[in-house]
C-alpha atoms as a PDB file:
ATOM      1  CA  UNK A   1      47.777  33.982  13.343  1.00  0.00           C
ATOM      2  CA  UNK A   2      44.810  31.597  14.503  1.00  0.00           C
ATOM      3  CA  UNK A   3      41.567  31.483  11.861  1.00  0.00           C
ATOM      4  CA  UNK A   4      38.967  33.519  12.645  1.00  0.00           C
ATOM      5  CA  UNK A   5      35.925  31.283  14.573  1.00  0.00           C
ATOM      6  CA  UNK A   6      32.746  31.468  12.310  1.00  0.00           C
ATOM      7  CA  UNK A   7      29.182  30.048  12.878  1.00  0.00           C
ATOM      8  CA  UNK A   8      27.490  28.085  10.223  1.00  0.00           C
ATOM      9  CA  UNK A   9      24.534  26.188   8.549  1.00  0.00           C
ATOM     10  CA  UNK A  10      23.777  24.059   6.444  1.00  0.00           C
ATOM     11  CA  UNK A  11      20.238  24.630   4.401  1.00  0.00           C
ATOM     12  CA  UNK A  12      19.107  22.450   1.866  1.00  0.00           C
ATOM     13  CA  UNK A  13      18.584  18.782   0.663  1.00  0.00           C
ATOM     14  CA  UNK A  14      20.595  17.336  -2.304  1.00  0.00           C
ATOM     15  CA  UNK A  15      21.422  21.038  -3.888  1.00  0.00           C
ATOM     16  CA  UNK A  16      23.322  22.312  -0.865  1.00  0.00           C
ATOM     17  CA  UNK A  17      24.364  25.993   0.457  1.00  0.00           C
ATOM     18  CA  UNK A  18      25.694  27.296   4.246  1.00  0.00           C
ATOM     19  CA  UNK A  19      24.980  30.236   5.787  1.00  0.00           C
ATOM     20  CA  UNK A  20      28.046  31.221   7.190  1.00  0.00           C
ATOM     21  CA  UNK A  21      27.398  34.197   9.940  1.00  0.00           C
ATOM     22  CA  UNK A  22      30.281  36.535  10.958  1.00  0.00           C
ATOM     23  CA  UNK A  23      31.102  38.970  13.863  1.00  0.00           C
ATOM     24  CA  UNK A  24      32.573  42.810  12.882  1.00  0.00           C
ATOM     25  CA  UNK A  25      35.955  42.091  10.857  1.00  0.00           C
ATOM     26  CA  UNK A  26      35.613  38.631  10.518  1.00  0.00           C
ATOM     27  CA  UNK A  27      36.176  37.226   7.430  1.00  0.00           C
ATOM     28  CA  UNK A  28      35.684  33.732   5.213  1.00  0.00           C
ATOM     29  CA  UNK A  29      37.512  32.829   2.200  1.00  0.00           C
ATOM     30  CA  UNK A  30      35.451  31.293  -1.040  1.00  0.00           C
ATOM     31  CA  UNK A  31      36.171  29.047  -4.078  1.00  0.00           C
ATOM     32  CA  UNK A  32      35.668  31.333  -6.878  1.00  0.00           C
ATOM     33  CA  UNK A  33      31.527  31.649  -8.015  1.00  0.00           C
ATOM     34  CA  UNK A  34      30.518  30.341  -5.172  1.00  0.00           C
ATOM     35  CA  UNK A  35      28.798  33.383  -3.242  1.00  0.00           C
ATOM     36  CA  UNK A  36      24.737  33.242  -3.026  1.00  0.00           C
ATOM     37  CA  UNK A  37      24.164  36.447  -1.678  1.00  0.00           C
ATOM     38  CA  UNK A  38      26.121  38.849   0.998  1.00  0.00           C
ATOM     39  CA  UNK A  39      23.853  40.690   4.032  1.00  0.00           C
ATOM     40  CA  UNK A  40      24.632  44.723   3.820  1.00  0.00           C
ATOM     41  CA  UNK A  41      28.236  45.421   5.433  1.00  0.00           C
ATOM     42  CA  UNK A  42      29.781  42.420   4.275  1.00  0.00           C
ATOM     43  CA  UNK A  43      32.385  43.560   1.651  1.00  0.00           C
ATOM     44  CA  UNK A  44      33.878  41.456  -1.405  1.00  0.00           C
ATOM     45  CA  UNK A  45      37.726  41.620  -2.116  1.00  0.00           C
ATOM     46  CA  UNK A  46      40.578  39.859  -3.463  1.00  0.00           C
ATOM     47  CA  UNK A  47      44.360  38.954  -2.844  1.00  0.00           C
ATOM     48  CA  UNK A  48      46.995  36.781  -3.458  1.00  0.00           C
ATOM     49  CA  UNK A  49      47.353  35.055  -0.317  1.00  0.00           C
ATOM     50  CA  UNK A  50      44.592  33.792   2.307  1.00  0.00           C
ATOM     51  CA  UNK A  51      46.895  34.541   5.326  1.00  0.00           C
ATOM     52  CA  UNK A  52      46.783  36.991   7.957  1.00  0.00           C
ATOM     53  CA  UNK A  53      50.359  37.589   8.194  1.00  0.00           C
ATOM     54  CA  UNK A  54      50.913  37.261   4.468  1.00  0.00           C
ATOM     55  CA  UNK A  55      54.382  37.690   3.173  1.00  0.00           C
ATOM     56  CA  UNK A  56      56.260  39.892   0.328  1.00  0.00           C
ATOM     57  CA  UNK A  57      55.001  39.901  -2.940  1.00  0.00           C
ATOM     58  CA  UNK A  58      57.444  37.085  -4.082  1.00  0.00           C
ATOM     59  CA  UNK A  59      55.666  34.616  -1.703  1.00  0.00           C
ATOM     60  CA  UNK A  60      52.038  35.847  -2.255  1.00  0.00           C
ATOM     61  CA  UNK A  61      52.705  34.888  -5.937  1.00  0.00           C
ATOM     62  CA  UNK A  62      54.343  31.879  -5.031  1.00  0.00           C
ATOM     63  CA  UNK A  63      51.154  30.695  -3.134  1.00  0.00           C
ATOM     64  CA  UNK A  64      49.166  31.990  -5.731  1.00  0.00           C
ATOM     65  CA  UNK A  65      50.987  29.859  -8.308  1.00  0.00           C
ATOM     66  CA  UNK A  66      50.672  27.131  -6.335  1.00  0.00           C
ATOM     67  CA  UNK A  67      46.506  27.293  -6.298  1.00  0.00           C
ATOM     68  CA  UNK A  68      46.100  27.830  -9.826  1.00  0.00           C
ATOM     69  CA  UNK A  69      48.095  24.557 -10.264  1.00  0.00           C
ATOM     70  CA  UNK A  70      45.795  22.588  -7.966  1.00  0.00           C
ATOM     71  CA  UNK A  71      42.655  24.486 -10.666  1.00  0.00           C
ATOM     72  CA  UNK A  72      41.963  26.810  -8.170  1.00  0.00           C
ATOM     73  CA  UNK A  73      41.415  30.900  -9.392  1.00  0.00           C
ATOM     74  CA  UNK A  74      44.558  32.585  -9.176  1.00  0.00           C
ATOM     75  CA  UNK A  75      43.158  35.523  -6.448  1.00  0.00           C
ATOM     76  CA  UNK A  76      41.367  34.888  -3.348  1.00  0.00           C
ATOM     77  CA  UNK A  77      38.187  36.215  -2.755  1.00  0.00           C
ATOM     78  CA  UNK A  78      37.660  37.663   0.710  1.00  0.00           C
ATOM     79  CA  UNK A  79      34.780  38.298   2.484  1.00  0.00           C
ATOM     80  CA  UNK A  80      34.880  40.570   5.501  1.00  0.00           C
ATOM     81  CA  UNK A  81      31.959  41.707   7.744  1.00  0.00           C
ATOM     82  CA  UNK A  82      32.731  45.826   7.871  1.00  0.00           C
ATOM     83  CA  UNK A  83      29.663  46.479   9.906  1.00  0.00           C
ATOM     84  CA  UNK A  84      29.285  46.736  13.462  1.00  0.00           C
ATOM     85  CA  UNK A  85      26.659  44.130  13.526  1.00  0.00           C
ATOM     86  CA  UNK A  86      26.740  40.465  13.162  1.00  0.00           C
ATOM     87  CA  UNK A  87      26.497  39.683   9.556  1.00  0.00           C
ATOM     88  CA  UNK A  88      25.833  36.682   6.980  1.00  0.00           C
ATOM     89  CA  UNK A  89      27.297  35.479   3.630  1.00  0.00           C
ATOM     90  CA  UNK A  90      25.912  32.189   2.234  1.00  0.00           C
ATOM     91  CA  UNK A  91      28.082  29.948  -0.560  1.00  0.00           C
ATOM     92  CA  UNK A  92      26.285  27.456  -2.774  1.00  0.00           C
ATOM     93  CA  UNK A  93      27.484  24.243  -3.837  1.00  0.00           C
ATOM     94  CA  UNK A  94      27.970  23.710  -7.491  1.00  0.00           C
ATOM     95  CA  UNK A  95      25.946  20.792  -8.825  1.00  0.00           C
ATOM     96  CA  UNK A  96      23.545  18.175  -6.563  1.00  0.00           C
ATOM     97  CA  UNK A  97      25.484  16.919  -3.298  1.00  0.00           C
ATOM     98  CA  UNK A  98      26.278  17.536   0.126  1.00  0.00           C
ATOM     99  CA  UNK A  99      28.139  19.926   2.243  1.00  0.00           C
ATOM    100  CA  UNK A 100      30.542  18.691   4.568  1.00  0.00           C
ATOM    101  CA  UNK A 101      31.525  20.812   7.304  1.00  0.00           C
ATOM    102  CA  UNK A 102      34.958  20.121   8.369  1.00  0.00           C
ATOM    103  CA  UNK A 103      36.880  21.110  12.229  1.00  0.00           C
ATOM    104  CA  UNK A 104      40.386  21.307  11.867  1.00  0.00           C
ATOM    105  CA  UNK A 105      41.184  20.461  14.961  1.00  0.00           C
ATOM    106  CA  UNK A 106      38.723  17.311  15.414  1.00  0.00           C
ATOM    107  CA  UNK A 107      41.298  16.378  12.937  1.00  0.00           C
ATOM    108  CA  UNK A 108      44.865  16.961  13.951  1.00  0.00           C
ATOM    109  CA  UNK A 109      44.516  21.156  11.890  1.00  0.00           C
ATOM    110  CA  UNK A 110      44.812  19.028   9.005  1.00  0.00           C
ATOM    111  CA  UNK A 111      43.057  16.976   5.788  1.00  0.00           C
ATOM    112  CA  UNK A 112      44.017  16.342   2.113  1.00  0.00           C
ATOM    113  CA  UNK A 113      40.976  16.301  -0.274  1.00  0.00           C
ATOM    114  CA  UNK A 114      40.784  16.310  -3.666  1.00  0.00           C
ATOM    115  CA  UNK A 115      41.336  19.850  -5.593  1.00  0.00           C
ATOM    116  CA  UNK A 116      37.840  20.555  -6.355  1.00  0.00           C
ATOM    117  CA  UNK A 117      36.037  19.682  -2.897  1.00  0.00           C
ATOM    118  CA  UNK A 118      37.136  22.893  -1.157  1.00  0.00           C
ATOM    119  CA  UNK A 119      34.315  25.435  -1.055  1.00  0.00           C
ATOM    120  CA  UNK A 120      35.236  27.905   1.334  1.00  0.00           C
ATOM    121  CA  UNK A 121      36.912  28.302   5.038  1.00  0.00           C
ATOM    122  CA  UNK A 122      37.247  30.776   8.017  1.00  0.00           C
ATOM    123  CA  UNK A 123      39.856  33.252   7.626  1.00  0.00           C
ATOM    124  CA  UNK A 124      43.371  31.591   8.570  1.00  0.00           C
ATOM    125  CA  UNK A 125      42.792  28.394   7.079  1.00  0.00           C
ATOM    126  CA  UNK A 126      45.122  27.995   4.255  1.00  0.00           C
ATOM    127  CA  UNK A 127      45.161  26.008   1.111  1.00  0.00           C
ATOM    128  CA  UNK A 128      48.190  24.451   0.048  1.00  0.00           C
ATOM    129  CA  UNK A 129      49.188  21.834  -2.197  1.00  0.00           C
ATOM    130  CA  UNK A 130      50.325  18.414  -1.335  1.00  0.00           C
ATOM    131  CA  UNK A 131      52.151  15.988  -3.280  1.00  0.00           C
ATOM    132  CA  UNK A 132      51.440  12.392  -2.746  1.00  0.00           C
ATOM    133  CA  UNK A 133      53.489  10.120  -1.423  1.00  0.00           C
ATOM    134  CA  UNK A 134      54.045   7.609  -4.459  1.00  0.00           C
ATOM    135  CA  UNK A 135      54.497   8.561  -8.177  1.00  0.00           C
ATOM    136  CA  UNK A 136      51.873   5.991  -9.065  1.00  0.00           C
ATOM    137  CA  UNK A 137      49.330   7.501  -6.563  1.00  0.00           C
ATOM    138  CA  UNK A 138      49.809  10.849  -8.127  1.00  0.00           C
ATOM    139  CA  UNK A 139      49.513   9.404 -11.965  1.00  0.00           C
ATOM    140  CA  UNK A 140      46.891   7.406 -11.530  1.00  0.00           C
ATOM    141  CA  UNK A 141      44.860   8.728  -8.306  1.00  0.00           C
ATOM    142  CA  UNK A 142      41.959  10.163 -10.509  1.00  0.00           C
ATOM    143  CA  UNK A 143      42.881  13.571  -9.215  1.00  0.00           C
ATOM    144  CA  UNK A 144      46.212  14.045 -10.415  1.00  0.00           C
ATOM    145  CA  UNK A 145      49.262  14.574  -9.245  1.00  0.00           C
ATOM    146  CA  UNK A 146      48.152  16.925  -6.778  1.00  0.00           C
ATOM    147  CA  UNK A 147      45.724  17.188  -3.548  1.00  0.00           C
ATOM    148  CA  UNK A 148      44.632  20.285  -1.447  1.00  0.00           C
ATOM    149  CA  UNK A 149      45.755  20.272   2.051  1.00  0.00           C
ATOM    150  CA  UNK A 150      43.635  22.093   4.341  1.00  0.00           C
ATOM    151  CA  UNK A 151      45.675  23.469   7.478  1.00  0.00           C
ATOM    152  CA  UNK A 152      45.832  26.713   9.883  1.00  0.00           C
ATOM    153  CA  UNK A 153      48.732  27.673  12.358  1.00  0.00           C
ATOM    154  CA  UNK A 154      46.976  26.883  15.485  1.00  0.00           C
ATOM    155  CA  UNK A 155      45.140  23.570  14.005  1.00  0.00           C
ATOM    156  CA  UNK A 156      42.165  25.259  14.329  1.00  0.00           C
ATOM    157  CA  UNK A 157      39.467  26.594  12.036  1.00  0.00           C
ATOM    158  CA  UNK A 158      36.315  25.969  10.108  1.00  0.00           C
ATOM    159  CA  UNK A 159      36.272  24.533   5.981  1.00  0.00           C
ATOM    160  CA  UNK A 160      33.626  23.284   4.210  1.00  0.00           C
ATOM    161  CA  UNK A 161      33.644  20.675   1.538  1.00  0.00           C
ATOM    162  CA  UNK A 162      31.408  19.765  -1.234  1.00  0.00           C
ATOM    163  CA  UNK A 163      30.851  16.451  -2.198  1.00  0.00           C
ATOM    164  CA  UNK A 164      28.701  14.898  -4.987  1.00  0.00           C
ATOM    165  CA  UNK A 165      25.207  12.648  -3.660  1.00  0.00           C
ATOM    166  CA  UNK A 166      25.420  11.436  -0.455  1.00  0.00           C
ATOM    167  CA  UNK A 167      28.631  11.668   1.805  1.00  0.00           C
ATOM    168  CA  UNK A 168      29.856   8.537   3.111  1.00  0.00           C
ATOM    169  CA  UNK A 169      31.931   8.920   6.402  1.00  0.00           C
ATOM    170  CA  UNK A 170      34.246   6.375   7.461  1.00  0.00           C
ATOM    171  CA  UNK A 171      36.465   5.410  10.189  1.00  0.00           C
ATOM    172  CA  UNK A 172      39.375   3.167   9.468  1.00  0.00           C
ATOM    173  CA  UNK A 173      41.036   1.801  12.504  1.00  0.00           C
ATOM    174  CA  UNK A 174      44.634   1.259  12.769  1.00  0.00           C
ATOM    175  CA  UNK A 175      45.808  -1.311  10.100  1.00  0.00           C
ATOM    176  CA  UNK A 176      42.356  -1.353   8.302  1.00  0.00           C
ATOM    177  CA  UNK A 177      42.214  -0.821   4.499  1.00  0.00           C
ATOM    178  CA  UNK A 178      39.644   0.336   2.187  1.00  0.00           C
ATOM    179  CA  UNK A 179      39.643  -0.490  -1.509  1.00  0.00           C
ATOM    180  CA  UNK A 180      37.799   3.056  -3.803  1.00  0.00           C
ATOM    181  CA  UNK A 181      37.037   4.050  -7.037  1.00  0.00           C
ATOM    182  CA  UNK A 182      39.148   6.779  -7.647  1.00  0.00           C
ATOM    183  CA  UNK A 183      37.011   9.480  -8.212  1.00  0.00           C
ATOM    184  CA  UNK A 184      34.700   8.639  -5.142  1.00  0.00           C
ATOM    185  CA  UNK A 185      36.885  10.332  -2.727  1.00  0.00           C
ATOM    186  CA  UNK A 186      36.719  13.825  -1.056  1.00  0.00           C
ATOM    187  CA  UNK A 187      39.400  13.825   1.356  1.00  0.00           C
ATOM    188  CA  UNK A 188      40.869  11.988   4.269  1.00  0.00           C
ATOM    189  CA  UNK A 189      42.748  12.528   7.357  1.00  0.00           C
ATOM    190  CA  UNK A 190      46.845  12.903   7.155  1.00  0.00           C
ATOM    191  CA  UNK A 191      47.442   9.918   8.976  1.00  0.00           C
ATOM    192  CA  UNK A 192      45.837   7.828   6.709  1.00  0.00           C
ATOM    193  CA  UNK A 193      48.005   5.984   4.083  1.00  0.00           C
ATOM    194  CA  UNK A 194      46.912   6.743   0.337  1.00  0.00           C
ATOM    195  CA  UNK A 195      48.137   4.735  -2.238  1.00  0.00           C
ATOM    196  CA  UNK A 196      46.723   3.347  -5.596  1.00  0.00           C
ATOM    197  CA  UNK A 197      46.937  -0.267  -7.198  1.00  0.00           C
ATOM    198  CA  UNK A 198      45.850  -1.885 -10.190  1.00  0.00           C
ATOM    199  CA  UNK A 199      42.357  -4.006 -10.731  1.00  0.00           C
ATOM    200  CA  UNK A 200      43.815  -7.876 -10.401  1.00  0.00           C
ATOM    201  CA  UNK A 201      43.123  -9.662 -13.370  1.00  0.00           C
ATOM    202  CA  UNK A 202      43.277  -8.822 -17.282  1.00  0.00           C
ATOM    203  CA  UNK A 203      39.179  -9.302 -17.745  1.00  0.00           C
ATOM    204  CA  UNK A 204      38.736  -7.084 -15.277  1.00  0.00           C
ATOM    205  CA  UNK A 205      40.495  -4.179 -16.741  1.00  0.00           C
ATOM    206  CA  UNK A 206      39.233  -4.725 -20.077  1.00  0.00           C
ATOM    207  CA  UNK A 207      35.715  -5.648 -19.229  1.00  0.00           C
ATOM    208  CA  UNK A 208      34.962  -4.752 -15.618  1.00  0.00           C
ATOM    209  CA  UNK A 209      33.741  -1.113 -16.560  1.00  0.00           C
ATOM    210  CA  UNK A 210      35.769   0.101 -13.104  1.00  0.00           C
ATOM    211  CA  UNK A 211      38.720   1.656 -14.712  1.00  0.00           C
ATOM    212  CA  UNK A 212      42.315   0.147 -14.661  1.00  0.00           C
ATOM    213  CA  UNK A 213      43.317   1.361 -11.018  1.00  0.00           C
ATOM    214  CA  UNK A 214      41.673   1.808  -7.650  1.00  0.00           C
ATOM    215  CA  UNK A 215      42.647   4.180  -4.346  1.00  0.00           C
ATOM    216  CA  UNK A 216      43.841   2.178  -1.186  1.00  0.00           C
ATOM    217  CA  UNK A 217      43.402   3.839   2.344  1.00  0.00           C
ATOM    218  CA  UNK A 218      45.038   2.503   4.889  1.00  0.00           C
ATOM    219  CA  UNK A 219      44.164   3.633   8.724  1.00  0.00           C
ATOM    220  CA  UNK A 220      43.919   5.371  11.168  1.00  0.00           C
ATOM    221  CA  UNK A 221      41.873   8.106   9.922  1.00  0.00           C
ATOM    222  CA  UNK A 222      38.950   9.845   9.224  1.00  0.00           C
ATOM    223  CA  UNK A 223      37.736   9.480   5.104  1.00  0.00           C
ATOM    224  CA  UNK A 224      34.840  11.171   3.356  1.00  0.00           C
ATOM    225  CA  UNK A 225      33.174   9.528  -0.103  1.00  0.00           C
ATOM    226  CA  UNK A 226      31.226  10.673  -2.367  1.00  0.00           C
ATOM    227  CA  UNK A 227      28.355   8.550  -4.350  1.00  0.00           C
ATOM    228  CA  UNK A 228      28.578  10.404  -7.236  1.00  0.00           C
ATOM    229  CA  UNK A 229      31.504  12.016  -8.730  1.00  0.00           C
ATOM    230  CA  UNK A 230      30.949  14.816 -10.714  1.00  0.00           C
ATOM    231  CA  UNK A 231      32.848  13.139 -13.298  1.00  0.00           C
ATOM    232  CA  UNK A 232      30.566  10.068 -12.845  1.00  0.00           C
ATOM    233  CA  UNK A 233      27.986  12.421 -13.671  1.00  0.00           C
ATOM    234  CA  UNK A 234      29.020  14.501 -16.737  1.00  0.00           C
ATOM    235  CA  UNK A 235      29.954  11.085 -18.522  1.00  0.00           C
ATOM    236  CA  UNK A 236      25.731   9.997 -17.900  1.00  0.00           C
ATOM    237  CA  UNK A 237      25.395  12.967 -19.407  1.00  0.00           C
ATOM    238  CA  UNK A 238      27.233  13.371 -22.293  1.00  0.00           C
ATOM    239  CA  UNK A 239      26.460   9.650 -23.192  1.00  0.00           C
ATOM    240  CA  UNK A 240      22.264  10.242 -23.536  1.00  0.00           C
ATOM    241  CA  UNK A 241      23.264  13.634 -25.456  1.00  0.00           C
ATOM    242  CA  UNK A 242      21.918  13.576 -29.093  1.00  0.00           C
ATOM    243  CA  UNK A 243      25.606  14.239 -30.621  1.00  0.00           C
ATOM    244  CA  UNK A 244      26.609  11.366 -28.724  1.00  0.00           C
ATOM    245  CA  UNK A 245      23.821   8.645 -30.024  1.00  0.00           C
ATOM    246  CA  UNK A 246      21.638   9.350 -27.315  1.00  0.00           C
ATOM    247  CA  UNK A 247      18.058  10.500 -27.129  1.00  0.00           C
ATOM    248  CA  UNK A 248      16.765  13.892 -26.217  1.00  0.00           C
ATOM    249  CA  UNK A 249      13.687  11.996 -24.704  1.00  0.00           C
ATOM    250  CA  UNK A 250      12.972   8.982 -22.117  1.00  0.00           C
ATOM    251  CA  UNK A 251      13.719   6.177 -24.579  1.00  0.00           C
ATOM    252  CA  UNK A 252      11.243   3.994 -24.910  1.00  0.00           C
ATOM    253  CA  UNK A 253       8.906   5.895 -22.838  1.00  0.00           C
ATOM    254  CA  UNK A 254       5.347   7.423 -23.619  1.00  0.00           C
ATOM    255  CA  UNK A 255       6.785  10.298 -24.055  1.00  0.00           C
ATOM    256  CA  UNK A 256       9.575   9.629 -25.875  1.00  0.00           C
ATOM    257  CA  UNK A 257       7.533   7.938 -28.532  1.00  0.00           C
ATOM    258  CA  UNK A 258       5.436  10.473 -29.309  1.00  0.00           C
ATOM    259  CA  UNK A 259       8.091  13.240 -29.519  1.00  0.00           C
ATOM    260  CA  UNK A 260       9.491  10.888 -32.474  1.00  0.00           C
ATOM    261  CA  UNK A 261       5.889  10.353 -33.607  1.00  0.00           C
ATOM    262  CA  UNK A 262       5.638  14.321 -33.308  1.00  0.00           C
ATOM    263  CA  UNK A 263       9.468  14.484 -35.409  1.00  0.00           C
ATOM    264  CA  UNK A 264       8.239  12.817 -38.061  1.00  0.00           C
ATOM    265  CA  UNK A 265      10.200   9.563 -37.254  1.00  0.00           C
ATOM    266  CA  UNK A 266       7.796   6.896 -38.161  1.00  0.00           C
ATOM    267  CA  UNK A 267      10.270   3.633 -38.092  1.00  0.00           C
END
């Protein structure tokens, strides 16, 4: 059955939610924690499959199996506008980025991204896994062996994507290849080519602070990048944490000075 046709917006600057508004028995689909807040008559449920015409139990736990190997939860949560009014659910992104809303069919009803971009999606639009093409792609992609692949039975419907900073959109003609760090991208178009390759050069992998492989796209297609991976960010993180040699403070700041002065750290 076709997804269900949902409108949308997208509020916020670099901490990100959308407003997704739906007519009576309308529904949208959600990466698990990601609600906000639900308007009255919009009801919260769960299942094993996201599809309309879902089959037996056998194949609902089959896709189910499948999303909890891609990280996802192993239920879908459902939520379905019961009232007789138009109603409004928003969804959140998880840490500082961008929303990207996505058209299946501006797209060919079809995109791979990386398994945890998806934030939620009309009705209909399933999420599957996809296995890439080449066994080194899928050892050393950055994501795994895995992607998601976004589809729907009539190429249509609405997802949404979250991506960390600023969203880089980019069109690669026919031919035309693109060199990325592996955990810079969100997702790309089927048609493009994805394959990985190692840094040239021994310095460079020791020294070059880039990792030892990066992702090769090669048009046509439609990509989306991110600026800053959430890994990116977690490593900043843990390296200025206090267990990790790093200081709670600005170091060598005003402040930071004084809260060692204040510590008792007199060196």
């Amino acid at each position: 059955m076709s997804a269900d046709i949902i409108e949308h917006q997208v509020i916020g600057g670099d901490m990100q939610a959308v407003v997704v508004t739906m007519d009576p028995g309308e529904a949208v689909v959600a990466e698990a924690g990601a609600m906000m807040y639900l308007e009255d008559g919009i009801e919260m449920g769960t299942a094993l499959s996201m599809k309309k015409d879902a089959p037996g139990l056998l194949g609902r736990l089959f896709e189910a199996g499948k999303r909890a190997v891609t990280g996802d939860s192993f239920f879908i949560t459902f939520f379905t506008n019961n009232a007789r009014e138009r109603r409004s659910a928003a969804f959140a992104a998880p840490y500082p980025g961008h929303i990207v809303p996505i058209q299946l069919e501006d797209h060919r009803g079809e995109i791979l991204c990386q398994k945890d971009a998806f934030l939620c999606a009309a009705r209909g639009v399933s999420v599957d896994i996809a296995f890439t093409r080449r066994i080194g792609a899928g050892l050393f992609g950055g994501e795994g062996f895995i992607l998601q692949k976004l589809s729907s039975p009539d190429r249509r419907g609405q997802a949404f994507l979250h991506a960390g900073g600023t969203v880089v959109r980019r069109e690669l003609a026919q031919g035309e290849t693109l060199k990325v760090d592996t955990g810079c991208l969100v997702g790309f178009e089927s048609t493009v080519d994805y394959d990985i390759q190692l840094v040239p050069g021994i310095k460079n992998k020791l020294f070059g602070g880039e990792g030892l492989f990066y992702i090769r796209l090669t048009g046509p297609g439609t990509i989306w990048l991110q600026t800053l991976p959430f890994s990116r960010m977690c490593d900043r993180i843990l390296a200025a944490a206090p267990s990790a040699g790093g200081s709670r403070r600005g170091e060598g700041s005003v402040l930071g000075g004084l809260g060692a002065l204040l510590d008792g750290n007199n060196s």
